[in-house]
N, C-alpha and C. Protein backbone atom coordinates (compact mmCIF):
# COMPACT_ATOMS: atom_id res chain seq x y z
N UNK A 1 16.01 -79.89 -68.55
CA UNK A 1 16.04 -81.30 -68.23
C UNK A 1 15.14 -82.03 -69.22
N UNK A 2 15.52 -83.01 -70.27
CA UNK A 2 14.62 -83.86 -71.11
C UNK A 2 13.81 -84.56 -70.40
N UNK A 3 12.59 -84.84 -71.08
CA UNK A 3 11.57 -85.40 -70.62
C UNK A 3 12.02 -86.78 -71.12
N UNK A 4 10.68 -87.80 -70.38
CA UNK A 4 11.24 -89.30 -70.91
C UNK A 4 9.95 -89.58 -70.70
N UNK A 5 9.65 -90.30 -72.29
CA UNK A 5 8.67 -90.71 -72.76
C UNK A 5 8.72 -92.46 -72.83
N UNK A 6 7.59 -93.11 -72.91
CA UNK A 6 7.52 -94.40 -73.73
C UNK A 6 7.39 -94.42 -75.06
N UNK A 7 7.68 -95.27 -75.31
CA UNK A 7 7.77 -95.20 -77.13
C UNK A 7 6.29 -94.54 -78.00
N UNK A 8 5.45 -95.83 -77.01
CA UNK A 8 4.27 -95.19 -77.54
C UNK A 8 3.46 -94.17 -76.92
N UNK A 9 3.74 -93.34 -76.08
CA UNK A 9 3.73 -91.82 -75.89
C UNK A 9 4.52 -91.14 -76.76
N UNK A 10 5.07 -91.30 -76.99
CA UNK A 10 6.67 -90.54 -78.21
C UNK A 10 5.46 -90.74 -79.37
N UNK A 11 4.80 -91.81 -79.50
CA UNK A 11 4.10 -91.93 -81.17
C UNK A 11 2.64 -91.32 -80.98
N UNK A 12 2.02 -90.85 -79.83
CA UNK A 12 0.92 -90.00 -79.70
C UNK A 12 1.37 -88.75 -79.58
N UNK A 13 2.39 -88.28 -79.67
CA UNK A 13 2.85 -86.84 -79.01
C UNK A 13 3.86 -86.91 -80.18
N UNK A 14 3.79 -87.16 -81.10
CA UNK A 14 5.15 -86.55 -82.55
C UNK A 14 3.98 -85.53 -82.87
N UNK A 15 2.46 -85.13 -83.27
CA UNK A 15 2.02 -84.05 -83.74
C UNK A 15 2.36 -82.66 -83.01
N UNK A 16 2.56 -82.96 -81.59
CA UNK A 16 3.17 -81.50 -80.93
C UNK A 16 4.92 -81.60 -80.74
N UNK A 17 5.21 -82.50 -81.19
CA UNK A 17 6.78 -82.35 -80.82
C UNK A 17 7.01 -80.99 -81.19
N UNK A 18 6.60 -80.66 -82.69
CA UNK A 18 7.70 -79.17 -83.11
C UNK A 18 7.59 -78.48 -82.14
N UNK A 19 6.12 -78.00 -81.56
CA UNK A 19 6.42 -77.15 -80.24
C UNK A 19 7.45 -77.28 -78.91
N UNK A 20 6.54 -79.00 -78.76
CA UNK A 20 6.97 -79.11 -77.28
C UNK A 20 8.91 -79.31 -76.89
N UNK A 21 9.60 -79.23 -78.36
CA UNK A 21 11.11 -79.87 -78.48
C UNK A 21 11.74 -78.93 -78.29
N UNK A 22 10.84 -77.38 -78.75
CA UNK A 22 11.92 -76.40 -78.14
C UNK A 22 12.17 -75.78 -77.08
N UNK A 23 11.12 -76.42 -76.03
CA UNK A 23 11.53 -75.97 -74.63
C UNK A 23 12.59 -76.93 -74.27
N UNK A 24 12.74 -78.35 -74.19
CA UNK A 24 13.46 -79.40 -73.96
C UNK A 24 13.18 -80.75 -74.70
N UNK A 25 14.59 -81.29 -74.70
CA UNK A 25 14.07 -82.32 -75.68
C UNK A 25 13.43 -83.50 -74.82
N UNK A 26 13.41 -84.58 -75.63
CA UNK A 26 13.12 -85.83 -75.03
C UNK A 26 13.88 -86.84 -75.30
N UNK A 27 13.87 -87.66 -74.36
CA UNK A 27 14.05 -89.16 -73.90
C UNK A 27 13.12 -90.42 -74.47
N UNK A 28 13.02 -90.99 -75.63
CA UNK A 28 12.19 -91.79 -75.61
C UNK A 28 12.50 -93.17 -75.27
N UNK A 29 12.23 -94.12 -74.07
CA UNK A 29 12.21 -95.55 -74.20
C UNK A 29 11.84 -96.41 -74.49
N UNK A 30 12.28 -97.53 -74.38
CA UNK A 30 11.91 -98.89 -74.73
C UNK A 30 12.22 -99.69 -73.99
N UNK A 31 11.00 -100.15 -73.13
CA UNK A 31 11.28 -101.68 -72.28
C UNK A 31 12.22 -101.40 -71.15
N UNK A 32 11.69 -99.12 -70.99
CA UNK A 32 12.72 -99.48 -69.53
C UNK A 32 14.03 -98.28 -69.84
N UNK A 33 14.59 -98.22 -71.24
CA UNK A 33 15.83 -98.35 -71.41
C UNK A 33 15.90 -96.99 -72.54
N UNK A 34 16.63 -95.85 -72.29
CA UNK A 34 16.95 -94.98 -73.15
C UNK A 34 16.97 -95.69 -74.71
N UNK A 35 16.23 -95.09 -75.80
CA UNK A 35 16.48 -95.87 -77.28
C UNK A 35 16.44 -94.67 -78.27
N UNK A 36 15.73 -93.01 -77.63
CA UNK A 36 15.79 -92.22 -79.06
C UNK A 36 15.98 -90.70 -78.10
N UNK A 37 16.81 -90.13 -78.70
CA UNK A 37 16.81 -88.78 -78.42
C UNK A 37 16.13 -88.06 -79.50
N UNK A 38 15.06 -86.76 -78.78
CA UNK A 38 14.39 -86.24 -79.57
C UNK A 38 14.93 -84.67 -79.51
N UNK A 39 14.93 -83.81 -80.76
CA UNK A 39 16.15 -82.52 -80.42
C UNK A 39 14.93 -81.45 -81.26
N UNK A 40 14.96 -80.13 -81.06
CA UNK A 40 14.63 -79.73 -81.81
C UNK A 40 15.62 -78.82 -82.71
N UNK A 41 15.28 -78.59 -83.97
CA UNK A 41 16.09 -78.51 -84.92
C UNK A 41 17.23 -77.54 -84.79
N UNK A 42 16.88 -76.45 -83.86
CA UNK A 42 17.91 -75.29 -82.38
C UNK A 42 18.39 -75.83 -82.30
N UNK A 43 18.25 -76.46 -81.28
CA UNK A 43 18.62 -77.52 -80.56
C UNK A 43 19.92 -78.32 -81.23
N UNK A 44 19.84 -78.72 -81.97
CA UNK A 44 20.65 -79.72 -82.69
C UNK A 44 21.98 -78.80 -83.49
N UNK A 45 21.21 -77.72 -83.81
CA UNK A 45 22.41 -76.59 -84.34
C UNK A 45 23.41 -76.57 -83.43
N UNK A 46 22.70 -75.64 -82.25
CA UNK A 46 23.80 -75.62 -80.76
C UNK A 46 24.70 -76.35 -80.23
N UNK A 47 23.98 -77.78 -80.53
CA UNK A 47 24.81 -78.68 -80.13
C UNK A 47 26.02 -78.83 -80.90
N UNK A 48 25.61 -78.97 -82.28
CA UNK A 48 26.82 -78.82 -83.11
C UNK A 48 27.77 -77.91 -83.00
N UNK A 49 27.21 -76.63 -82.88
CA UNK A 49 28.20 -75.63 -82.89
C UNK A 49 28.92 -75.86 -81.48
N UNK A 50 28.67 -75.94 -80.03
CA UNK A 50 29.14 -76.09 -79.19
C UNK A 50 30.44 -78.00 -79.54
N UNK A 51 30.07 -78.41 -79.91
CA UNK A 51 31.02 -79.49 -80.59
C UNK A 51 32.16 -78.74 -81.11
N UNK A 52 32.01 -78.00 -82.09
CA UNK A 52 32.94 -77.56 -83.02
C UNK A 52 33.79 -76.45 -82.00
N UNK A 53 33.16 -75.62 -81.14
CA UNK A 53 34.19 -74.81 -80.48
C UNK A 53 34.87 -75.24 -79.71
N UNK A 54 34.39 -76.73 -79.03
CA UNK A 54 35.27 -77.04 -78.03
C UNK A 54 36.20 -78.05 -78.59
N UNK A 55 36.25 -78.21 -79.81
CA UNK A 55 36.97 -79.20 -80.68
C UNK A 55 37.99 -78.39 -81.59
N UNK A 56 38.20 -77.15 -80.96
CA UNK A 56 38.70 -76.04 -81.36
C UNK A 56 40.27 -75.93 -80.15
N UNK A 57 40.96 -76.79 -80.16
CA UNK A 57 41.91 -76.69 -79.36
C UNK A 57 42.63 -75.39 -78.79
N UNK A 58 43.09 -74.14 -79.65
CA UNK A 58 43.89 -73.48 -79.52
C UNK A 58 42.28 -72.30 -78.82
N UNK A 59 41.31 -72.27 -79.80
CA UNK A 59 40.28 -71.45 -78.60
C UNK A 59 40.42 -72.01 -77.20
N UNK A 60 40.21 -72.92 -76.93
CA UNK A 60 40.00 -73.64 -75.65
C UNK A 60 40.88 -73.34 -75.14
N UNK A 61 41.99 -73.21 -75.46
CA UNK A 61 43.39 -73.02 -74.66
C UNK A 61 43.54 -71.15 -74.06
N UNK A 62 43.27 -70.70 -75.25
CA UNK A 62 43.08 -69.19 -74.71
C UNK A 62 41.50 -69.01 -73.84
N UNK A 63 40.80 -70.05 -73.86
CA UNK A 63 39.39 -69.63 -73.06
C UNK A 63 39.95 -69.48 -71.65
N UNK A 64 40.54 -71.25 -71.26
CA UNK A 64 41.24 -71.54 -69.93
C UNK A 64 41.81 -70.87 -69.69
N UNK A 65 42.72 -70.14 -70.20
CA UNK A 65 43.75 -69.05 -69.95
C UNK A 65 42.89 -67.80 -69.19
N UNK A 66 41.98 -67.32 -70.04
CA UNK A 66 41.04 -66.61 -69.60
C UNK A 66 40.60 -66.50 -68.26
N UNK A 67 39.74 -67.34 -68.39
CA UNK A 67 39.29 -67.82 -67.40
C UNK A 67 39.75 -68.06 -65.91
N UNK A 68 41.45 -68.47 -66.21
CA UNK A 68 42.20 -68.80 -65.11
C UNK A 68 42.55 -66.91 -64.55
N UNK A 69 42.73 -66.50 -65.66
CA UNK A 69 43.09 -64.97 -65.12
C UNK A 69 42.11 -63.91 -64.15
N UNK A 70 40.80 -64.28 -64.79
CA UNK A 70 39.52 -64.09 -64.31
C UNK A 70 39.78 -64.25 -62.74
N UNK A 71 39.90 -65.63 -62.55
CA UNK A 71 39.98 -65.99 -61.15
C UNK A 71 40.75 -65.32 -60.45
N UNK A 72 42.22 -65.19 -60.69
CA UNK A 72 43.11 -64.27 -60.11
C UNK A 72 42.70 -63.25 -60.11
N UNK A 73 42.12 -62.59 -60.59
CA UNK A 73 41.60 -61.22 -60.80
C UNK A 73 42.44 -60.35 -61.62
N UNK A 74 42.72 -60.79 -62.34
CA UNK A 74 43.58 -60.00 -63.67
C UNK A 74 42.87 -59.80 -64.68
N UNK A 75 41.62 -58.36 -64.21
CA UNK A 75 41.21 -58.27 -65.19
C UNK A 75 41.08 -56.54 -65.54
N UNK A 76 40.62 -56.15 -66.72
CA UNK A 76 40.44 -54.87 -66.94
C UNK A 76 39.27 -54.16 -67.07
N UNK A 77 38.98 -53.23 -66.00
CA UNK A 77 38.07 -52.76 -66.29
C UNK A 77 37.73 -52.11 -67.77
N UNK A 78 36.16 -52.52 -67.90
CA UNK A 78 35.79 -51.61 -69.34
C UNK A 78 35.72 -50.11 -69.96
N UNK A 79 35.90 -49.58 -68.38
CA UNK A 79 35.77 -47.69 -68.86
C UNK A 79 37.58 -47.52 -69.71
N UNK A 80 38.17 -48.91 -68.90
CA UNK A 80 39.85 -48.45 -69.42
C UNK A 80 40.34 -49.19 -70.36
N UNK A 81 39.54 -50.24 -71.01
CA UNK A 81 40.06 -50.56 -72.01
C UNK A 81 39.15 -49.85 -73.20
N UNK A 82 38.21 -49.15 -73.00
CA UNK A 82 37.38 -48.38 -73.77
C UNK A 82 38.86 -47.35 -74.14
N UNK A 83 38.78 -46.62 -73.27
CA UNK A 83 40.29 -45.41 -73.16
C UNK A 83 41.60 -46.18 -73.64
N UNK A 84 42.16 -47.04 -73.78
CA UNK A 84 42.96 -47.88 -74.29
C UNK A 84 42.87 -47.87 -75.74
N UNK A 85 41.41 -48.27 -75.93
CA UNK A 85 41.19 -48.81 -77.41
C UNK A 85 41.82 -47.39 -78.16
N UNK A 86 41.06 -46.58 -77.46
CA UNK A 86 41.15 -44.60 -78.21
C UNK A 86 42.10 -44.48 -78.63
N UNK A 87 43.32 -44.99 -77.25
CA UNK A 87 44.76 -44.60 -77.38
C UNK A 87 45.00 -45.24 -78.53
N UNK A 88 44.75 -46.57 -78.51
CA UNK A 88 45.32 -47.41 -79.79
C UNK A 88 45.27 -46.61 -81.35
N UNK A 89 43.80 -46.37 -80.75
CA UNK A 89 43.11 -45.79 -82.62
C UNK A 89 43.86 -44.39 -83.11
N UNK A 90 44.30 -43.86 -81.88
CA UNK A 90 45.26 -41.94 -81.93
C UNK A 90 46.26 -42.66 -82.44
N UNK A 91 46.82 -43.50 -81.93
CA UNK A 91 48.80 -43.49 -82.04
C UNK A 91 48.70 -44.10 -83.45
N UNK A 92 47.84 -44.95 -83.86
CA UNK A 92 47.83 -45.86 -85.00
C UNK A 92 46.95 -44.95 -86.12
């Protein structure tokens, strides 16, 4: 959960940001009112990358798929797709 600062708390507390940003970021306001998101530099990767996968249509489509099967319970155990894989790797 981001913290939420005043501006000028945000400008006494930038010497510990590098630490304090990678537990969670911050909220800084003004007059009340959301004005700066603070990220740490993780932080900002993740976000990106989580952008890019879900902006990834045809993943997304096989995730849901997934996922939906999951629910039904259509799934495979790992001792047998371990034994599966084998088969694959013998016949091939």
């Amino acid at each position: 959960m981001p913290k939420y600062l005043k501006i000028t708390e945000a400008q006494q507390q930038l010497p510990n940001w590098q630490d304090d940003l990678v537990a969670e970021p911050a909220i800084v306001t003004k007059d009340g009112k959301p004005a700066i998101v603070a990220l740490s530099f993780k932080q900002f990767e993740s976000l990106l990358e989580t952008i890019e996968i879900l902006s990834d249509r045809e993943f997304m489509t096989q995730l849901r798929s997934g996922i939906e099967q999951a629910q039904r319970g259509e799934t495979i155990d790992l001792e047998q797709l371990k034994a599966d894989t084998k088969e694959d790797i013998v016949l091939n």
